[in-house]
Protein backbone atom coordinates (compact mmCIF):
# COMPACT_ATOMS: atom_id res chain seq x y z
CA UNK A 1 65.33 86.46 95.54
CA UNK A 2 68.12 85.12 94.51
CA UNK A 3 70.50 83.64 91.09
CA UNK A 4 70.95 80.09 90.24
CA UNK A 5 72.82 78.03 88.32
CA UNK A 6 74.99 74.91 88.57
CA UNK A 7 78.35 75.04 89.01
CA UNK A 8 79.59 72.10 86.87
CA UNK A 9 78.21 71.80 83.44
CA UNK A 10 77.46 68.50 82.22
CA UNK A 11 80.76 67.59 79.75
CA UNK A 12 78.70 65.04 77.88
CA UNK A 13 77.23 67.21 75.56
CA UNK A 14 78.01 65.29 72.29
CA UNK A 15 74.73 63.57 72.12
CA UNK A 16 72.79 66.82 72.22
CA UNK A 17 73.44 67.17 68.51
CA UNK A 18 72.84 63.35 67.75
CA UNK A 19 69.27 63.50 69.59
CA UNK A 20 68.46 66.82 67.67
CA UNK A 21 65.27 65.22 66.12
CA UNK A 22 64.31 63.86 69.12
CA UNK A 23 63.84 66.96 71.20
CA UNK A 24 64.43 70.65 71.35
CA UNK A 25 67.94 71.91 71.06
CA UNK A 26 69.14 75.31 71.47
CA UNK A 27 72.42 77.40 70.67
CA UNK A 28 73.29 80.08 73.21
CA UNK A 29 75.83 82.87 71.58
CA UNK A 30 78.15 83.77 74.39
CA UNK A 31 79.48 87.19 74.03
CA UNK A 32 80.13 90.29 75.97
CA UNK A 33 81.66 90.79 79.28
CA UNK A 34 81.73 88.41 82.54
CA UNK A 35 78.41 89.83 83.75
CA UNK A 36 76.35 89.57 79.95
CA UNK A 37 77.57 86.01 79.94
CA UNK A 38 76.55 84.95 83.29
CA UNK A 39 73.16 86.53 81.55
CA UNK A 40 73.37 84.03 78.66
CA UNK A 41 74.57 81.21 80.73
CA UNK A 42 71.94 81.66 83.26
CA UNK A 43 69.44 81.45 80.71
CA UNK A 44 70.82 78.16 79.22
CA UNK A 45 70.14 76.54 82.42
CA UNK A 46 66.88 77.68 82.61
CA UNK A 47 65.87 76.31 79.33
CA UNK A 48 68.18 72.88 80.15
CA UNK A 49 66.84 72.37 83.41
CA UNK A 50 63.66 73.40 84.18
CA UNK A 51 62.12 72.91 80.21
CA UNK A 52 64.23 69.80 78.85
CA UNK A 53 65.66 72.22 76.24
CA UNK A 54 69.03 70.28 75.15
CA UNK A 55 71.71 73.14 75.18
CA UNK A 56 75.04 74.14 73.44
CA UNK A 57 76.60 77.25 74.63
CA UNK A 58 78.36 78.70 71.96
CA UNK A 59 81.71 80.11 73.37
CA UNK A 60 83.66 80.92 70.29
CA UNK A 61 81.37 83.32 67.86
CA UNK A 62 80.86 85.83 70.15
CA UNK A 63 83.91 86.80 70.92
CA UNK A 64 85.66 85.52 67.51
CA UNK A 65 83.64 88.04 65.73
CA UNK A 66 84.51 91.03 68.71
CA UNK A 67 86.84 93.16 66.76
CA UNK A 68 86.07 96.03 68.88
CA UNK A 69 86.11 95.44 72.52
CA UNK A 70 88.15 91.90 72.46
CA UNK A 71 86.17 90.18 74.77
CA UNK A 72 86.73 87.08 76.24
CA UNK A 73 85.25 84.04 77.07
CA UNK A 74 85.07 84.33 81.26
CA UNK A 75 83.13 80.93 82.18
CA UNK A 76 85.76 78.28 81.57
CA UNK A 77 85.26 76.75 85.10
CA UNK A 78 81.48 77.11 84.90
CA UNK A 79 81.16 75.02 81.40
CA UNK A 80 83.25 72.17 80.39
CA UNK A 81 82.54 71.44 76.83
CA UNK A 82 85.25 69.99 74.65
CA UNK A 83 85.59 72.05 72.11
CA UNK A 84 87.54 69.80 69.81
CA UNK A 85 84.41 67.72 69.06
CA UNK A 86 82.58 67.70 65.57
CA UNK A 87 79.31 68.54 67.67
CA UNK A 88 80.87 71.85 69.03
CA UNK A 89 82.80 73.01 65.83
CA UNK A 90 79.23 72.30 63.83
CA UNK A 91 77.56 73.94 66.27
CA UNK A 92 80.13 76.89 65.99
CA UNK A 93 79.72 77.19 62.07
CA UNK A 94 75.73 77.18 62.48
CA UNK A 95 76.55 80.34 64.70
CA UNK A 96 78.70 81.46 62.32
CA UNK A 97 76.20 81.40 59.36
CA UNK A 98 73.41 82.94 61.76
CA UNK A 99 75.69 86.21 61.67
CA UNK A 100 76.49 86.41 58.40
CA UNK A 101 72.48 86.11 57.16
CA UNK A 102 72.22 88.73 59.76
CA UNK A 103 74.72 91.15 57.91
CA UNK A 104 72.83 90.20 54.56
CA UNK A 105 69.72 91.08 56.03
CA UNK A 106 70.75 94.57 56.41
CA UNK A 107 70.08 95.11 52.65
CA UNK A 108 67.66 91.72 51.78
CA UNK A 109 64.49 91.01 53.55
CA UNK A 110 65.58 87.28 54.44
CA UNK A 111 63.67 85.24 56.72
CA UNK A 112 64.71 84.01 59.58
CA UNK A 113 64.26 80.14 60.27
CA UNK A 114 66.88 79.61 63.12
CA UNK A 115 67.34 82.48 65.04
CA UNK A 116 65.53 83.79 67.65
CA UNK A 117 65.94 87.51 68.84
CA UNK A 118 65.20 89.81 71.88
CA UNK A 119 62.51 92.08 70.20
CA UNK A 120 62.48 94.38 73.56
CA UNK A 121 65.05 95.09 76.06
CA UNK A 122 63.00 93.34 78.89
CA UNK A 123 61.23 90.10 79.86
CA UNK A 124 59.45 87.84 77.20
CA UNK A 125 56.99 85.42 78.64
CA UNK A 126 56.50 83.86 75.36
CA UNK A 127 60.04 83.51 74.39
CA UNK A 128 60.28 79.76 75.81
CA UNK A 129 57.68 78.39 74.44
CA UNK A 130 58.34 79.96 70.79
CA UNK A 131 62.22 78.04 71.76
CA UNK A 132 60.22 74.68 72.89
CA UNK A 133 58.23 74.70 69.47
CA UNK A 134 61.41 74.81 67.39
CA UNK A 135 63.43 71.36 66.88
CA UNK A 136 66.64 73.85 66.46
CA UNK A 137 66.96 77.82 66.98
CA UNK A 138 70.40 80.16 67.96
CA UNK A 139 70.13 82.32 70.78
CA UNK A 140 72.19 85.35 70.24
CA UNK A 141 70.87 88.23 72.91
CA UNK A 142 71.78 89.16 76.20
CA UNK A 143 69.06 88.05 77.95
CA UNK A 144 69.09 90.94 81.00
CA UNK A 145 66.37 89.63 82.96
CA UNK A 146 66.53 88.04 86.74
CA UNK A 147 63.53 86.51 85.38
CA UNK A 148 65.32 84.83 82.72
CA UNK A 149 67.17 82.98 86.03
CA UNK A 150 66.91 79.09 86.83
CA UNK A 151 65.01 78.82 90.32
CA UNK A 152 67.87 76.96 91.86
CA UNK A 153 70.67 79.57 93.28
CA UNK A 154 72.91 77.59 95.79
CA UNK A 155 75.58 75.98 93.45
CA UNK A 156 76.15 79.17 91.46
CA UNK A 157 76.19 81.26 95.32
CA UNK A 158 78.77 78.96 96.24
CA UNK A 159 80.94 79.14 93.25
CA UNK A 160 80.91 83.44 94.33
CA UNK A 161 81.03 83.38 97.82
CA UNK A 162 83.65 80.53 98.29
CA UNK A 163 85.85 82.28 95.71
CA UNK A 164 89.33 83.13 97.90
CA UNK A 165 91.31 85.45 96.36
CA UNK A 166 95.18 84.80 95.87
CA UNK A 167 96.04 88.16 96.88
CA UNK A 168 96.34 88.35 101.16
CA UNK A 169 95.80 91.95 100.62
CA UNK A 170 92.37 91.39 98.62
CA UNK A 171 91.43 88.98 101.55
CA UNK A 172 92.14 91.34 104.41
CA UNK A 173 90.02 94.19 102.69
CA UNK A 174 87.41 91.84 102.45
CA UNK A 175 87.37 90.77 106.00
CA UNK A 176 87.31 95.13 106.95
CA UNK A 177 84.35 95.40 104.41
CA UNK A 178 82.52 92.70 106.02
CA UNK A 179 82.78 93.70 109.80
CA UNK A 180 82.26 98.10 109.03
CA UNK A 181 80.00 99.72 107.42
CA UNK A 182 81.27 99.17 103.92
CA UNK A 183 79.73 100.95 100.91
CA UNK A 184 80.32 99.83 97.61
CA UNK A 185 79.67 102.10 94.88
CA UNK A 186 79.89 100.74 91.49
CA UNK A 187 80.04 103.00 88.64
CA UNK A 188 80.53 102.39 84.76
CA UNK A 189 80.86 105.36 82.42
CA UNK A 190 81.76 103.16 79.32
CA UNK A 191 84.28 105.53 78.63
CA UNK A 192 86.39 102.89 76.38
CA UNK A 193 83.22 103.06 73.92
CA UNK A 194 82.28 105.76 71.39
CA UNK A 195 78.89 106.49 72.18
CA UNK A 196 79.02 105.71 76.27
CA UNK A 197 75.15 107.39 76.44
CA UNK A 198 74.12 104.36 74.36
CA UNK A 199 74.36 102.43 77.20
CA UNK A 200 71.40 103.36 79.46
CA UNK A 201 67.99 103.93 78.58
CA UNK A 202 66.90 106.81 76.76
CA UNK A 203 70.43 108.04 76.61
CA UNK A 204 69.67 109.22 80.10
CA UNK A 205 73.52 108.54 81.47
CA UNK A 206 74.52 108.39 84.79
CA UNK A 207 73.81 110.85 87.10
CA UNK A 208 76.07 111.78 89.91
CA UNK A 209 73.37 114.45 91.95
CA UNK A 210 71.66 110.67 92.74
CA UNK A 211 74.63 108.99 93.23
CA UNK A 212 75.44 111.95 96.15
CA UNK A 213 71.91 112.13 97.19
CA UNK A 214 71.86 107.89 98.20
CA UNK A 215 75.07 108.49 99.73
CA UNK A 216 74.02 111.29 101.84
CA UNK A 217 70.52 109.03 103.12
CA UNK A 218 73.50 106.10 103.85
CA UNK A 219 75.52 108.89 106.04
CA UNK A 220 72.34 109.56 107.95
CA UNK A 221 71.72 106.35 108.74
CA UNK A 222 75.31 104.75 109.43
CA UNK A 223 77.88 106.31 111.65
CA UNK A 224 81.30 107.04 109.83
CA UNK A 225 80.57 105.01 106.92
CA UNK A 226 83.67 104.03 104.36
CA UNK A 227 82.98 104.14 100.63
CA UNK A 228 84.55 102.01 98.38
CA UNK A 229 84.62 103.36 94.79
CA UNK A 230 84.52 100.80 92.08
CA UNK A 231 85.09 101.99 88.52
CA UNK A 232 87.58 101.30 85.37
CA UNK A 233 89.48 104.65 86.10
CA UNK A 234 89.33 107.57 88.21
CA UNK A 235 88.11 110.22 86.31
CA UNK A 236 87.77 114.25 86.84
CA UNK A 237 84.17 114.02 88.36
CA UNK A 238 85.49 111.53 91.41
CA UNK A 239 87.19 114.76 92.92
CA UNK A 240 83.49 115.46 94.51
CA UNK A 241 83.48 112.42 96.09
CA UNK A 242 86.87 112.87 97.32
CA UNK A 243 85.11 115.68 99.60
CA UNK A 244 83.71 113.14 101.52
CA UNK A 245 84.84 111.20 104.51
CA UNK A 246 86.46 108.01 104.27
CA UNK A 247 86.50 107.44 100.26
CA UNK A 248 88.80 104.45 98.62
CA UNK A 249 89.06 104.51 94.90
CA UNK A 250 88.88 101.19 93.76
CA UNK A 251 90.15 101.74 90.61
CA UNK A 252 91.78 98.67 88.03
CA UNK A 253 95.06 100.19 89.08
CA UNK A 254 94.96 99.22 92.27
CA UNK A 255 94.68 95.32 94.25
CA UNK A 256 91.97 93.84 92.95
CA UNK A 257 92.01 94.52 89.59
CA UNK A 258 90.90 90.88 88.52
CA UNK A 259 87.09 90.49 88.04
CA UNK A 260 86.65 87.72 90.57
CA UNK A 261 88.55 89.15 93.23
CA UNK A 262 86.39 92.18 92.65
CA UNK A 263 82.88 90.44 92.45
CA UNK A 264 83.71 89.05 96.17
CA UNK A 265 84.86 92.18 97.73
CA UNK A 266 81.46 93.64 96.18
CA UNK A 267 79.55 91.07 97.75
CA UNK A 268 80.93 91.74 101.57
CA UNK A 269 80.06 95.25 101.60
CA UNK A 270 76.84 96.54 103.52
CA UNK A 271 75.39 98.55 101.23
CA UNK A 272 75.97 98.28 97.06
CA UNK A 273 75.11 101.29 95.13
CA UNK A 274 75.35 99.99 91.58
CA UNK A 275 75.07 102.27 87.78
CA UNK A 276 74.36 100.19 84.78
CA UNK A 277 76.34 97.80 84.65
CA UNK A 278 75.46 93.85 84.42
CA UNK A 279 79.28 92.96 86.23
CA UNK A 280 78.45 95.22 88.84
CA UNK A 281 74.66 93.94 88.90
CA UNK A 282 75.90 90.17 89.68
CA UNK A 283 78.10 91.90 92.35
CA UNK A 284 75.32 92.81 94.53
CA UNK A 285 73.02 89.90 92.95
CA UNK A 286 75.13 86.70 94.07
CA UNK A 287 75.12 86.91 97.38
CA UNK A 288 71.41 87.12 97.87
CA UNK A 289 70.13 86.29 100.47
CA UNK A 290 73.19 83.59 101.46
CA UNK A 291 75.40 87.12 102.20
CA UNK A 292 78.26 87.20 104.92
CA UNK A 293 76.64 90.63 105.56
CA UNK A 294 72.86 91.78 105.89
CA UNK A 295 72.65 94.23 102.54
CA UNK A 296 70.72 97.15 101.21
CA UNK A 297 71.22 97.30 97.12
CA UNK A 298 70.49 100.80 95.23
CA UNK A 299 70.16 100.49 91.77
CA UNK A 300 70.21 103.21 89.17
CA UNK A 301 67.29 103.59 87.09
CA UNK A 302 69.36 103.60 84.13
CA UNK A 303 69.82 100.53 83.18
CA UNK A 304 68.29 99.72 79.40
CA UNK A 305 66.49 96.73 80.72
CA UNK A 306 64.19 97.49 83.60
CA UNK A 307 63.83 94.20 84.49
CA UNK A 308 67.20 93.86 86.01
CA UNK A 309 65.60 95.99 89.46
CA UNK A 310 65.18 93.41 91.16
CA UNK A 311 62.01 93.36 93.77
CA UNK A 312 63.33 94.58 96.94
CA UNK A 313 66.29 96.85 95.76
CA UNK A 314 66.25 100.36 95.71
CA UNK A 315 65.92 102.70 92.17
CA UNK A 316 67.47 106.27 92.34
């Protein structure tokens, strides 16, 4: 199983708002990081595509409104949208209003006639068709499911796997991780955040005794093995893993620090052992099953939405 979505959007997205009354048009909320957008993107093409849903994605509230993490908007060469048109900027200030009912609503009871919410963190069959029965509605969720995916994968596959990187050194690692027995093990402690438990289901965390016991069944079956350590920083608890053989940090102080080049040295490793993180999810997602390598994914069973375990990757 595998991700799709098209590489080029289509830039003529001015009569979207014009043919509002005509058929069913949607707002998708960008926000978050490069992996929850890919999430809301992926989803906009699924409702464009496969239902006739007309879509705007929204890439200004999100992250307008992101006083505390200052995220960005990550998917400039995956949408072209112009937004210096009266369609986008009206689209933007419908957005706009959606968030500031939903701050009222905090202390009024107000209805809501536009938006349209992720009651559960998981899969909701029904949630197209309550879209298709709506003339005009806001998307503002996350939208963490690989069922939430358009069926067609190979424009988005080749937009990841026939990324080059600038940097020759980024390039040569790849082409080591892709002929050894690579290990990439992807780890997110949301340290930056105030409550980092918040982040995984039932404030369950992390846990490192099943990050060591996956690596220990990949030692068994692989002969000298090299693990490649992706996280933010190196923190006090990597010093067990330093025990091990053949351990690179692969920290954002070191090459590869930009998200792309990171996503594609992810993606030529043999094995991806991933915590819960959607930027490390799409890592090991994208290059399913058109990989330069034959891979094995383990997934932690702490991710909030536990419909991103995929069929055919492995919990711990």
């Amino acid at each position: 199983m595998k991700p799709a979505f098209p590489v080029r959007h289509d830039s003529k997205l001015s009569d979207r708002l014009k043919d509002a009354q005509k058929a069913n048009t949607a707002i998708v909320i960008l926000k978050g990081g490069l992996g929850n957008q890919l999430f809301q993107y992926s989803f906009g093409l699924k409702l464009r595509d496969e239902h006739g849903v007309r879509v705007i994605f929204d890439a200004t509230t999100g992250f307008l409104l992101d006083t505390e993490y200052k995220r960005s908007f990550e998917l400039e060469s995956l949408i072209e949208q112009d937004r210096n048109q009266l369609w986008y900027k009206a689209a933007v200030a419908v957005s706009l209003a959606h968030r500031f009912l939903n701050k009222i609503r905090r202390f009024a009871p107000l209805p809501r006639i536009l938006s349209i919410q992720e009651e559960e963190d998981r899969y909701n069959a029904n949630i197209i068709g309550e879209i298709k029965r709506r003339s005009l509605c806001i998307l503002d969720g996350y939208w963490q499911s690989h069922r939430y995916l358009p069926t067609d994968t190979s424009s988005i596959e080749a937009f990841f796997i026939n990324y080059s990187p600038e940097d020759r050194r980024v390039i040569e690692l790849g082409r080591h991780m892709q002929s050894t027995s690579s290990v990439a093990i992807c780890i997110r402690f949301y340290e930056e955040t105030k409550s980092p438990l918040a982040h995984s289901r039932a404030n369950m965390g992390f846990s490192i005794d099943s990050l060591l016991k996956v690596v220990r069944e990949i030692k068994s079956l692989e002969l000298n093995p090299v693990l490649y350590v992706f996280t933010i920083r190196a923190p006090e608890w990597l010093l067990k893993l330093r025990d091990l053989e053949g351990v690179i940090i692969m920290d954002h102080e070191g090459i590869a620090s930009q998200p792309r080049d990171r996503l594609w040295l992810i993606s030529r490793c043999k094995y991806k052992v991933i915590s819960n993180s959607t930027f490390y999810w799409w890592g090991s997602w994208i290059n399913e099953p058109s990989s330069p390598v034959d891979s094995t994914v383990y997934i932690t069973g702490a991710f909030i939405n536990q419909d991103l375990v995929v069929p055919g990757w492995l919990e711990f």
